[in-house]
Protein backbone atom coordinates (compact mmCIF):
# COMPACT_ATOMS: atom_id res chain seq x y z
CA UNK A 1 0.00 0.00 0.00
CA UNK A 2 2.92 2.24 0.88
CA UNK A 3 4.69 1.59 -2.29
CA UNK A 4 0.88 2.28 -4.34
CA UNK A 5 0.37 5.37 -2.73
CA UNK A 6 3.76 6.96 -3.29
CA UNK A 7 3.30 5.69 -6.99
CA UNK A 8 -0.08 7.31 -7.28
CA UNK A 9 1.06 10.73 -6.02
CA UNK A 10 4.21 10.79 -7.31
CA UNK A 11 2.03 10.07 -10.94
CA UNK A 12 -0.69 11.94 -10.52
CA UNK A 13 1.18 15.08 -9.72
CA UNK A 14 4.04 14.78 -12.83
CA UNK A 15 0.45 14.97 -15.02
CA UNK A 16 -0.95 18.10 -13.34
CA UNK A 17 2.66 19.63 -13.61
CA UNK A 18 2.76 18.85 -17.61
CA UNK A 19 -1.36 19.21 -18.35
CA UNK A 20 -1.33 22.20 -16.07
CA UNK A 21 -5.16 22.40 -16.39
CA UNK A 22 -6.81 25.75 -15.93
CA UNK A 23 -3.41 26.95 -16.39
CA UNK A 24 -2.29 26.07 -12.93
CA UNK A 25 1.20 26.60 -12.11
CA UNK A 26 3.51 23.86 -12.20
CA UNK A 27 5.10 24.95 -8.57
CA UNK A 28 1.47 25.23 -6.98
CA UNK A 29 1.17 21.67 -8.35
CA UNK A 30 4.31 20.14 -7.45
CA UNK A 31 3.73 21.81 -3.62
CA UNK A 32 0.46 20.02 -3.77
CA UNK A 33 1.65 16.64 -4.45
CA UNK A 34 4.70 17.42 -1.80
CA UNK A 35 2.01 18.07 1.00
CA UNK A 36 0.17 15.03 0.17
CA UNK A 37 3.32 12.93 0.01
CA UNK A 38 3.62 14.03 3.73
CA UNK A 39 0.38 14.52 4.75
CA UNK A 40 0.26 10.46 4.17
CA UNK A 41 2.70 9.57 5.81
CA UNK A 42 4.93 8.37 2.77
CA UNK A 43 7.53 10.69 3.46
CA UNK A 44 8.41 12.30 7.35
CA UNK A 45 8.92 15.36 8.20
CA UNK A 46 12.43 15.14 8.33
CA UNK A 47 12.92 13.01 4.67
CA UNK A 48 11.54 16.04 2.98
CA UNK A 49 13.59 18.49 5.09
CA UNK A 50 16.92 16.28 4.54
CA UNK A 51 16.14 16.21 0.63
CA UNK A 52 15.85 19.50 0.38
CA UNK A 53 18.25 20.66 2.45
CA UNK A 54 20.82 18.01 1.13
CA UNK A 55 20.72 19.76 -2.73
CA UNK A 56 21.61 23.66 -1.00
CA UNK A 57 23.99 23.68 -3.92
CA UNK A 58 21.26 23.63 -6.27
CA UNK A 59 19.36 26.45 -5.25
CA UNK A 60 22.32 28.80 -4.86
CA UNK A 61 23.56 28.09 -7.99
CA UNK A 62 19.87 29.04 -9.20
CA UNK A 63 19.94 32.42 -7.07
CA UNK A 64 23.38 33.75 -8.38
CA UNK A 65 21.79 32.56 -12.33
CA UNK A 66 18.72 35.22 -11.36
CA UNK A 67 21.05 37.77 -9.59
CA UNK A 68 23.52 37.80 -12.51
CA UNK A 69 20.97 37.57 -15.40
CA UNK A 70 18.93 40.39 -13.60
CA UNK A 71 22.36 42.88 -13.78
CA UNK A 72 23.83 41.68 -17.37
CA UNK A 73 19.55 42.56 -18.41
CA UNK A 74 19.88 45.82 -16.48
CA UNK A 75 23.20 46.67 -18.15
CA UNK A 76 21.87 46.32 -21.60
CA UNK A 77 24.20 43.45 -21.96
CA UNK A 78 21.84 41.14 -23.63
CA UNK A 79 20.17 43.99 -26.00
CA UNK A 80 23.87 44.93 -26.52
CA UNK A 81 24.70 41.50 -27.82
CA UNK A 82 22.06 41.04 -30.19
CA UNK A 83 22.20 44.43 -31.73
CA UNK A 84 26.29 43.21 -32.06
CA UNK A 85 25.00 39.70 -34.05
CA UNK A 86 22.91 41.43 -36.27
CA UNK A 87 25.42 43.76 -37.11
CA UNK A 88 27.63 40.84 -38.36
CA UNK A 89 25.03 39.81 -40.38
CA UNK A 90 25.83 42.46 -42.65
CA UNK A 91 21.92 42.64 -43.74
CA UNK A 92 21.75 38.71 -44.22
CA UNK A 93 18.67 36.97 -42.55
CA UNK A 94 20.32 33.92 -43.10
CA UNK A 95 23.45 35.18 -41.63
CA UNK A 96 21.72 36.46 -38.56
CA UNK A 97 19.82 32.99 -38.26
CA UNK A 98 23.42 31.81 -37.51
CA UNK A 99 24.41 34.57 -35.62
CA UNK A 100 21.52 33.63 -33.04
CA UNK A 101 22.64 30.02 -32.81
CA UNK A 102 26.55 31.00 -32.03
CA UNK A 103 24.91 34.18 -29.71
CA UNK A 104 22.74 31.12 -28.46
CA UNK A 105 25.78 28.94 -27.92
CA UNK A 106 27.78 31.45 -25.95
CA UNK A 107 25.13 32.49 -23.44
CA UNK A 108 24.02 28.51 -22.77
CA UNK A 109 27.93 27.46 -22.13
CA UNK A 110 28.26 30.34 -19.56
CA UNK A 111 25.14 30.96 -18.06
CA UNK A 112 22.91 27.97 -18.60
CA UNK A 113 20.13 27.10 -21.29
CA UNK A 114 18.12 28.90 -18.72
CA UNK A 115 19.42 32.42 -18.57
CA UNK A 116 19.34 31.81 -22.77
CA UNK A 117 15.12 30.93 -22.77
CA UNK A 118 14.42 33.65 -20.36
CA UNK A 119 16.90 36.50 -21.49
CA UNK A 120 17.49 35.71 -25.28
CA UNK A 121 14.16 34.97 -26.48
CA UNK A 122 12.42 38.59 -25.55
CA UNK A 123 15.93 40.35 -26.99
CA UNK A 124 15.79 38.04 -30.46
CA UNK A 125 11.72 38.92 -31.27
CA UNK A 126 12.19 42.75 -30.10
CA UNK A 127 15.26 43.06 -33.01
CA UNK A 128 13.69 40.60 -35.56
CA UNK A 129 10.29 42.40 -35.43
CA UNK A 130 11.98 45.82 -35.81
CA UNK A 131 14.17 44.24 -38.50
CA UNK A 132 10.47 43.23 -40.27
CA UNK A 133 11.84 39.56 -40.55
CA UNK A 134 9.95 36.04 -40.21
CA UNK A 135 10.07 35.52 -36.38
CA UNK A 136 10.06 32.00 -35.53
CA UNK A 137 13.34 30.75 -37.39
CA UNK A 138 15.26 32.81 -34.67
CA UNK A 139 12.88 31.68 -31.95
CA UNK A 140 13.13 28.60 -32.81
CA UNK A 141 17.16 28.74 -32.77
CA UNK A 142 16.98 30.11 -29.02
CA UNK A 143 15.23 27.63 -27.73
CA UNK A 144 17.34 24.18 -29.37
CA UNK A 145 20.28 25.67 -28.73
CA UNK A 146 19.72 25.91 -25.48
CA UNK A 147 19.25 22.34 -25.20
CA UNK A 148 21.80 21.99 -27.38
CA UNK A 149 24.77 23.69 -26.03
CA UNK A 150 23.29 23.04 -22.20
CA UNK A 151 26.37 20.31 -21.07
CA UNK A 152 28.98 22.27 -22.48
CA UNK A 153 29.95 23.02 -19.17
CA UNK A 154 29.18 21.75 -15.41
CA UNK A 155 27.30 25.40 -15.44
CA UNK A 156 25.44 25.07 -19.11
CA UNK A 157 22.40 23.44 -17.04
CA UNK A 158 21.34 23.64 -13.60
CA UNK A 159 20.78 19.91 -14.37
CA UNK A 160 24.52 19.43 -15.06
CA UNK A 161 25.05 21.27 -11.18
CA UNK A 162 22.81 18.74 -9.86
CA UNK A 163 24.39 15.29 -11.45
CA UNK A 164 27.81 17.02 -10.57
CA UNK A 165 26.83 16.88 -7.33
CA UNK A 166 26.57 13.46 -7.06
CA UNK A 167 29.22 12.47 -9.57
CA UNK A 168 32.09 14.55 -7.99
CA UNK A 169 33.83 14.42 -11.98
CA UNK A 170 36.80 17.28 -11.98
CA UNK A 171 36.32 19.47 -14.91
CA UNK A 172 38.66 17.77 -16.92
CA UNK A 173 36.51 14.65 -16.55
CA UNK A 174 33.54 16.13 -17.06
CA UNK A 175 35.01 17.50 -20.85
CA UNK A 176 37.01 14.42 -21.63
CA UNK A 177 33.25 12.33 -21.55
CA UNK A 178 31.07 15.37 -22.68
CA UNK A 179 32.93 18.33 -24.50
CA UNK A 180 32.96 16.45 -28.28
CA UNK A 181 29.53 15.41 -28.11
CA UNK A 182 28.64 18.76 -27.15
CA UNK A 183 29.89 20.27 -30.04
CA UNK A 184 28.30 17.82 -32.49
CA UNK A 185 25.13 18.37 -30.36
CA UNK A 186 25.68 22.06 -31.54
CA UNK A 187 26.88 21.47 -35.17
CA UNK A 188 24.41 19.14 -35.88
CA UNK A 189 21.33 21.37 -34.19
CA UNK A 190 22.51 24.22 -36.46
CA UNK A 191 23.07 22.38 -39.29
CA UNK A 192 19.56 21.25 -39.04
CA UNK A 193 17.76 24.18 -38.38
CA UNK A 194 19.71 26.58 -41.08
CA UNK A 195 18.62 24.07 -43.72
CA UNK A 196 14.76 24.15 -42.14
CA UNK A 197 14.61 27.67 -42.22
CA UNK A 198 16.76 28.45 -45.29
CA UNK A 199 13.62 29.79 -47.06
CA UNK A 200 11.82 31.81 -44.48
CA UNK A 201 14.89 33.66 -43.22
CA UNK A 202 15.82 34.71 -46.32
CA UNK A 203 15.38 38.03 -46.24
CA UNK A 204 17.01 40.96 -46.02
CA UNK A 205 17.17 44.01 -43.58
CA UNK A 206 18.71 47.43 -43.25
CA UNK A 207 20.13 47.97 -39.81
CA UNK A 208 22.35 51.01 -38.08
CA UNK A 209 23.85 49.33 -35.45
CA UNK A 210 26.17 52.24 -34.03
CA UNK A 211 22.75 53.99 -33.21
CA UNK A 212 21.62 50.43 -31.84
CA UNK A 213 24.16 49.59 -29.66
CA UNK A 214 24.08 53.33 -28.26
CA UNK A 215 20.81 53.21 -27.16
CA UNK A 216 20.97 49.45 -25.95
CA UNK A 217 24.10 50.76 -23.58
CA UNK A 218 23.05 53.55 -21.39
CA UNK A 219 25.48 53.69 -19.09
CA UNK A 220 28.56 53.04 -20.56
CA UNK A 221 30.97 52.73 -16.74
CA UNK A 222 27.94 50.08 -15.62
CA UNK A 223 27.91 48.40 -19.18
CA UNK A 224 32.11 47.64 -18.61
CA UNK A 225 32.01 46.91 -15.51
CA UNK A 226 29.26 44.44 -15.80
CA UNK A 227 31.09 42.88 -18.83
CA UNK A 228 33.80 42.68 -17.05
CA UNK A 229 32.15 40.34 -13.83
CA UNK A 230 30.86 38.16 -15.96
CA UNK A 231 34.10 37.19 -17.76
CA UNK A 232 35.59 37.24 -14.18
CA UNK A 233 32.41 34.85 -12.82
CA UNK A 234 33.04 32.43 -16.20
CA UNK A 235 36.73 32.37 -15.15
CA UNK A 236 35.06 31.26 -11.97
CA UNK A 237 32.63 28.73 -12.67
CA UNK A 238 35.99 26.97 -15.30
CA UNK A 239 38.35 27.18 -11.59
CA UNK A 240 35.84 26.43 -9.56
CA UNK A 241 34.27 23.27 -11.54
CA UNK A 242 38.06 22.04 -11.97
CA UNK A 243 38.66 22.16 -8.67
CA UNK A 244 35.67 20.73 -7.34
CA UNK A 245 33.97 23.98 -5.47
CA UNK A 246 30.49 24.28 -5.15
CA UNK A 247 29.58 26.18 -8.10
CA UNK A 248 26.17 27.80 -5.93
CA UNK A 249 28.67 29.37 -3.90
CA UNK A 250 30.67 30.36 -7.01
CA UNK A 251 26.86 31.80 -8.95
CA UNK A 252 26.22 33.78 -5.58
CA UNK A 253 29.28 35.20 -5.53
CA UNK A 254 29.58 36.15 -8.91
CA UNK A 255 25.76 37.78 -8.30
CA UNK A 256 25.87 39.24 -5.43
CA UNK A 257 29.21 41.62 -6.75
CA UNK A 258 27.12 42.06 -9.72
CA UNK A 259 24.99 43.32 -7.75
CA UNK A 260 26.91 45.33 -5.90
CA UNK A 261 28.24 47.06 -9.00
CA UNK A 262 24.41 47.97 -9.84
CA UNK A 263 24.39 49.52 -6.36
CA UNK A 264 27.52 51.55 -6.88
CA UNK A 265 26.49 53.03 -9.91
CA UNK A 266 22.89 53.70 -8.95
CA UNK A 267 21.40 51.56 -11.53
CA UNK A 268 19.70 48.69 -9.58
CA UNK A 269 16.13 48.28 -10.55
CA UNK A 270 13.59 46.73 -8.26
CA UNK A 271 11.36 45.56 -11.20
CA UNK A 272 13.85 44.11 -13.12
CA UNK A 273 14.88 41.71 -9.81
CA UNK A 274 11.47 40.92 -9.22
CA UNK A 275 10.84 39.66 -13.32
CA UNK A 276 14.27 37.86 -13.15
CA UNK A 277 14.09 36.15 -9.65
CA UNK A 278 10.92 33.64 -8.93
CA UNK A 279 10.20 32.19 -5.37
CA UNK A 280 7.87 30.03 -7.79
CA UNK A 281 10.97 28.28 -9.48
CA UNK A 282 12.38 27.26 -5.52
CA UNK A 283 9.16 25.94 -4.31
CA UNK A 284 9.09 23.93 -7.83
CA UNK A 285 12.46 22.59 -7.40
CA UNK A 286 11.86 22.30 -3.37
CA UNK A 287 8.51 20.12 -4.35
CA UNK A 288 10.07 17.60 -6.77
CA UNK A 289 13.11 16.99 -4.41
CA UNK A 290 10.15 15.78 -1.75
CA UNK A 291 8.41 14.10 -4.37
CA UNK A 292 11.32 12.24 -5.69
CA UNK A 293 12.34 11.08 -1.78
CA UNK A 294 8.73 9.47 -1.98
CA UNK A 295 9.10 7.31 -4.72
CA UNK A 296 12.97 6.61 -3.49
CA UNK A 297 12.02 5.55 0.00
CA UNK A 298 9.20 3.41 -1.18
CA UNK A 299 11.53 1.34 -3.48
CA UNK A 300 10.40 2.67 -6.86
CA UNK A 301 13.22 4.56 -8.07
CA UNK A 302 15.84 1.96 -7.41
CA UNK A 303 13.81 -0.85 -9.29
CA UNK A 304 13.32 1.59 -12.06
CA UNK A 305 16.96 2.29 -12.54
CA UNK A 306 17.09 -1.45 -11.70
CA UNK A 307 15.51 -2.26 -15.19
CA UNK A 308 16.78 0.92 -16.87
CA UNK A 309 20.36 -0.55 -16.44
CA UNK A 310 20.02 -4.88 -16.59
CA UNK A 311 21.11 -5.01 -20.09
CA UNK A 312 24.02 -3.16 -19.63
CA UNK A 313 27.09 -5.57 -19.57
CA UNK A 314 30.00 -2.54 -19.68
CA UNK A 315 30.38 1.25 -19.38
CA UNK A 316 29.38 1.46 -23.00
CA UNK A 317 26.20 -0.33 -22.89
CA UNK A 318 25.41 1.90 -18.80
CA UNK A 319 25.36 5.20 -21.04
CA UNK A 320 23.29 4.08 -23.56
CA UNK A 321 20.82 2.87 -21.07
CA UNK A 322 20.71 6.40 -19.12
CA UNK A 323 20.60 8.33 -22.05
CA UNK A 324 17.75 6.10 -23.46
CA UNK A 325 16.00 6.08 -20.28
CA UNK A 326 16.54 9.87 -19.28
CA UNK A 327 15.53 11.06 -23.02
CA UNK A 328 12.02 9.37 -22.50
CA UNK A 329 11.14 9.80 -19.14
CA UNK A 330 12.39 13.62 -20.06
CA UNK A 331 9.92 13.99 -22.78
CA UNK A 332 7.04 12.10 -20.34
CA UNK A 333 7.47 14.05 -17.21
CA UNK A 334 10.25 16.64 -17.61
CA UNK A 335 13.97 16.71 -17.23
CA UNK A 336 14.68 18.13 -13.67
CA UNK A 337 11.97 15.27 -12.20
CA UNK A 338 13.64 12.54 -14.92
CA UNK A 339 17.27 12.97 -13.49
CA UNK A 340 16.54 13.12 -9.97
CA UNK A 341 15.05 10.05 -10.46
CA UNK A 342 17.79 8.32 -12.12
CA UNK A 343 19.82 10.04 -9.61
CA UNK A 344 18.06 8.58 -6.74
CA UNK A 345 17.70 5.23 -8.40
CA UNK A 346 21.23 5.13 -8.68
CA UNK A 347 22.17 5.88 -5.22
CA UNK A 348 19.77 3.92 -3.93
CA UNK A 349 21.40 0.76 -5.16
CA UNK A 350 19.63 0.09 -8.74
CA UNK A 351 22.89 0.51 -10.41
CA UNK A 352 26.00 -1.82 -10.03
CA UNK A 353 29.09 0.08 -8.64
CA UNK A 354 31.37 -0.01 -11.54
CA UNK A 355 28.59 1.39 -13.81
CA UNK A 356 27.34 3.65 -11.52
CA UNK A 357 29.51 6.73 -12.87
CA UNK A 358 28.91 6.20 -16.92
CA UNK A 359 25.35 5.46 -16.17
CA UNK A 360 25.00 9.06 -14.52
CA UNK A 361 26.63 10.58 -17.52
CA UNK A 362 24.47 8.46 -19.82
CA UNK A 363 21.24 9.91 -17.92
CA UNK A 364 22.72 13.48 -17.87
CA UNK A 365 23.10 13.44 -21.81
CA UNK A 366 19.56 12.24 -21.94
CA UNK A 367 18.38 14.91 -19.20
CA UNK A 368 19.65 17.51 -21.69
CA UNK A 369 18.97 16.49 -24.99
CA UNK A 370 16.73 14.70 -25.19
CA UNK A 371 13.43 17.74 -24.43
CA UNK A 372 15.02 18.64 -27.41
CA UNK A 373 11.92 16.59 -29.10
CA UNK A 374 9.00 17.81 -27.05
CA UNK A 375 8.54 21.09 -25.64
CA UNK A 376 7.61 19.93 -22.34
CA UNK A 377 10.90 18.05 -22.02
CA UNK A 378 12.97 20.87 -20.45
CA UNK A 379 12.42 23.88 -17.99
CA UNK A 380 13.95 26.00 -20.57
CA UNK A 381 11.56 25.03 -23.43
CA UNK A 382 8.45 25.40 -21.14
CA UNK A 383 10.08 29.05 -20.02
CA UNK A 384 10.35 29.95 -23.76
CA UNK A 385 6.97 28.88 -24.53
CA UNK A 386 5.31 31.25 -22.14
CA UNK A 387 7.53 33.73 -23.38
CA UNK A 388 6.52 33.54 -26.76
CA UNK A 389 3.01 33.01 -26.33
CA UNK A 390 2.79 36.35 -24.25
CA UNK A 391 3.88 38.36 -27.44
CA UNK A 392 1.06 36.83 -29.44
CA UNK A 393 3.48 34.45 -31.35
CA UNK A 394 0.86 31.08 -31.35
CA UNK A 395 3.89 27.79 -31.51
CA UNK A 396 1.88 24.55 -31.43
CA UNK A 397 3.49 21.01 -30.25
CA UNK A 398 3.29 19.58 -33.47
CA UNK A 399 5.46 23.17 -34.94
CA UNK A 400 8.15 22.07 -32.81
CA UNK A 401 7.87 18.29 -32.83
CA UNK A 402 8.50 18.34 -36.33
CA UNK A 403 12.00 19.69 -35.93
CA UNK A 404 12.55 17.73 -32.94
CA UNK A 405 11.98 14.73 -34.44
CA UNK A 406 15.28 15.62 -36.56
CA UNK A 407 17.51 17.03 -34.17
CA UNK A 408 16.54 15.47 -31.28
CA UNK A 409 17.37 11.72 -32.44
CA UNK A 410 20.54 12.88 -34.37
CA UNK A 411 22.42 14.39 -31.30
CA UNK A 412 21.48 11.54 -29.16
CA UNK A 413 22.96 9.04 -31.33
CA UNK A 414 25.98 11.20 -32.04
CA UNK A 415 26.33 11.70 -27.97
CA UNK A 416 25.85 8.08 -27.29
CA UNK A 417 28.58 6.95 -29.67
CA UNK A 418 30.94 10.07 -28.36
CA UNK A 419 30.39 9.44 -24.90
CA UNK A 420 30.17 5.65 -24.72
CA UNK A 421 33.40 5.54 -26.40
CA UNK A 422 34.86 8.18 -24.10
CA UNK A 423 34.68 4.83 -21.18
CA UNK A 424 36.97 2.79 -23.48
């Protein structure tokens, strides 16, 4: 009955979170399902406090994201940016289409696919509408790249903080199993989607970017100085994910003296923190971490893993079996809810010892990837959904399954055969 229960909760809520009927937000649902997970006993008091408490690295590294993103937005950084790619495009649409992927690319690797949904996507349809071009191409190259380009780097997903966390990899073990199948992930997404869009973003525009760039950068001492912390906070996150640091503590820092830069120069805006930082996202995260402990303490996630992994024979074979697994279950009931699972499966014994590390990577590859089909598979697809929808810009699931079912299935062969062999 214990086991049921958990099961049916656990279920039940994941559905709610990706229905969201009467358009109920997928924090208030995940609390829901939290309270009832304790409320019947299926997880104490203290469980839920020691899972949440247990992943503090998480939720810092979240903060600093918000904190820094807020500044860089407040510094024109982002608006300063695009006005720069379409300026290299030298009038091209098609140019500019790959502009926005490398832009794309950049801001993923050192900020996470996160900061590219939320920040990128309002910045690319402000200068594509003024430049009277075809909208969704460069929409659509925000949001797969930043699936794309999201395990670049321990930082290029909050998911990649989380796994890291339990993996313990050095940086230079993290890039010798991830860094080349990263970059085909990226070469093959934008090889894709120039060849989609190769019609539509054909046109041409007509743009004065000195005039652009002045009025994107208002205050030129805040603009410098803010470039200048976030080179010195990706300097940062390289040290501190080489030398095993928390990288929360490392996104905090690098916010908070943002921060106090925005302070100094009298340009902090209240409104801007309050659009960039969400209590919402923390009681989300905060919910599934209870959740998960559920399902983890009633056996389930270990016997999941358990059958995830039983084929597997060597490292080779453990990757292919996380990414498979992670890639689904991503595209069924998220990718922050998928990996925790596979992460608590894991730990929880469903995964022999000596495969426990190429397993993890396996499932991280999938975790980040793989929503690269659906757009309920990621955080930063559902975040670039609402975005878009709120400027009138209708994108059905079937617009962006059809791309997905290209470049979703192409970079997760190419990353199984990269990483897989990476264990030989």
């Amino acid at each position: 009955m214990h086991t049921a229960l958990a099961a049916l909760i656990f279920m039940v809520t994941l559905v709610v979170i990706v229905v969201r009927p009467r358009q109920i937000s997928e924090a208030w649902s995940a609390a829901a399902g939290a309270v009832l997970m304790l409320a019947t006993g299926v997880v104490s008091p203290l469980g839920a406090l020691t899972a949440v408490a247990s992943e503090w690295n998480l939720f810092l590294f979240f903060f600093g994201l918000m904190l820094t993103a807020a500044i860089a937005d407040m510094a024109g950084f982002f608006d300063w940016a695009a006005d720069l790619a379409a300026a290299a495009a030298g009038g091209s649409g098609r140019r500019l289409l790959f502009n926005v992927f490398v832009l794309g690319a950049v801001i993923t690797t050192f900020l996470s696919n996160d900061a590219t949904a939320i920040i990128l996507t309002p910045v690319v349809y402000t200068i594509t509408t003024r430049l009277r071009l075809r909208v969704m191409p460069y929409l659509f190259a925000v949001s797969f790249m930043a699936n794309a380009a999201s395990m670049t780097l321990p930082i290029s997903n909050p998911i990649n903080v989380l796994t890291g966390d339990h993996l313990r990899a050095a940086l230079a073990v993290y890039e010798g199993h991830l860094l080349l199948a990263s970059l085909a992930s990226i070469a093959i997404t934008t090889a894709v989607l120039m060849v989609f869009f190769w019609r539509s973003a054909a046109g041409r525009f007509e743009f004065d970017w000195r005039s652009a760039i002045r009025s994107a950068v208002s205050d030129r001492g805040f603009f410098v100085a803010t470039v200048v912390g976030l080179v010195l906070l990706a300097v940062a996150y390289i040290v501190g994910s080489a030398l095993l640091w928390p990288l929360g503590v490392v996104a905090i820092a690098g916010g908070a003296g943002l921060m106090a830069v925005a302070v100094a120069r009298r340009r902090l805006s209240r409104d801007r923190l309050n659009t960039h930082i969400s209590p919402a996202l923390f009681v989300y995260i905060a919910a599934l971490f209870i959740l998960v402990r559920g399902v983890q303490d009633a056996g389930i996630t270990p016997a999941l893993v358990s059958t995830a992994v039983s084929q597997a024979s060597d490292a080779g074979s453990a990757v292919v079996a996380g990414l498979i697994g992670s890639a689904i279950a991503s595209n069924l009931i998220n990718n922050l809810p998928a990996v925790l699972v596979f992460i608590s499966g894991a730990q929880a014994g469903g995964v022999p010892t000596s495969l426990h590390t190429p397993f993890l990577f396996g499932a991280l590859v999938g975790a980040d990837l793989g929503p690269n089909l659906t757009p309920v598979g990621a955080l930063s697809t559902m975040l670039w959904l609402v975005i878009v929808r709120r400027r009138g810009v209708q994108v059905s699931a079937w617009d962006f399954l059809k791309i997905g079912a290209v470049v979703a299935p192409l970079t997760l062969i190419s990353a199984a055969v990269i990483v897989a062999a990476s264990f030989r």
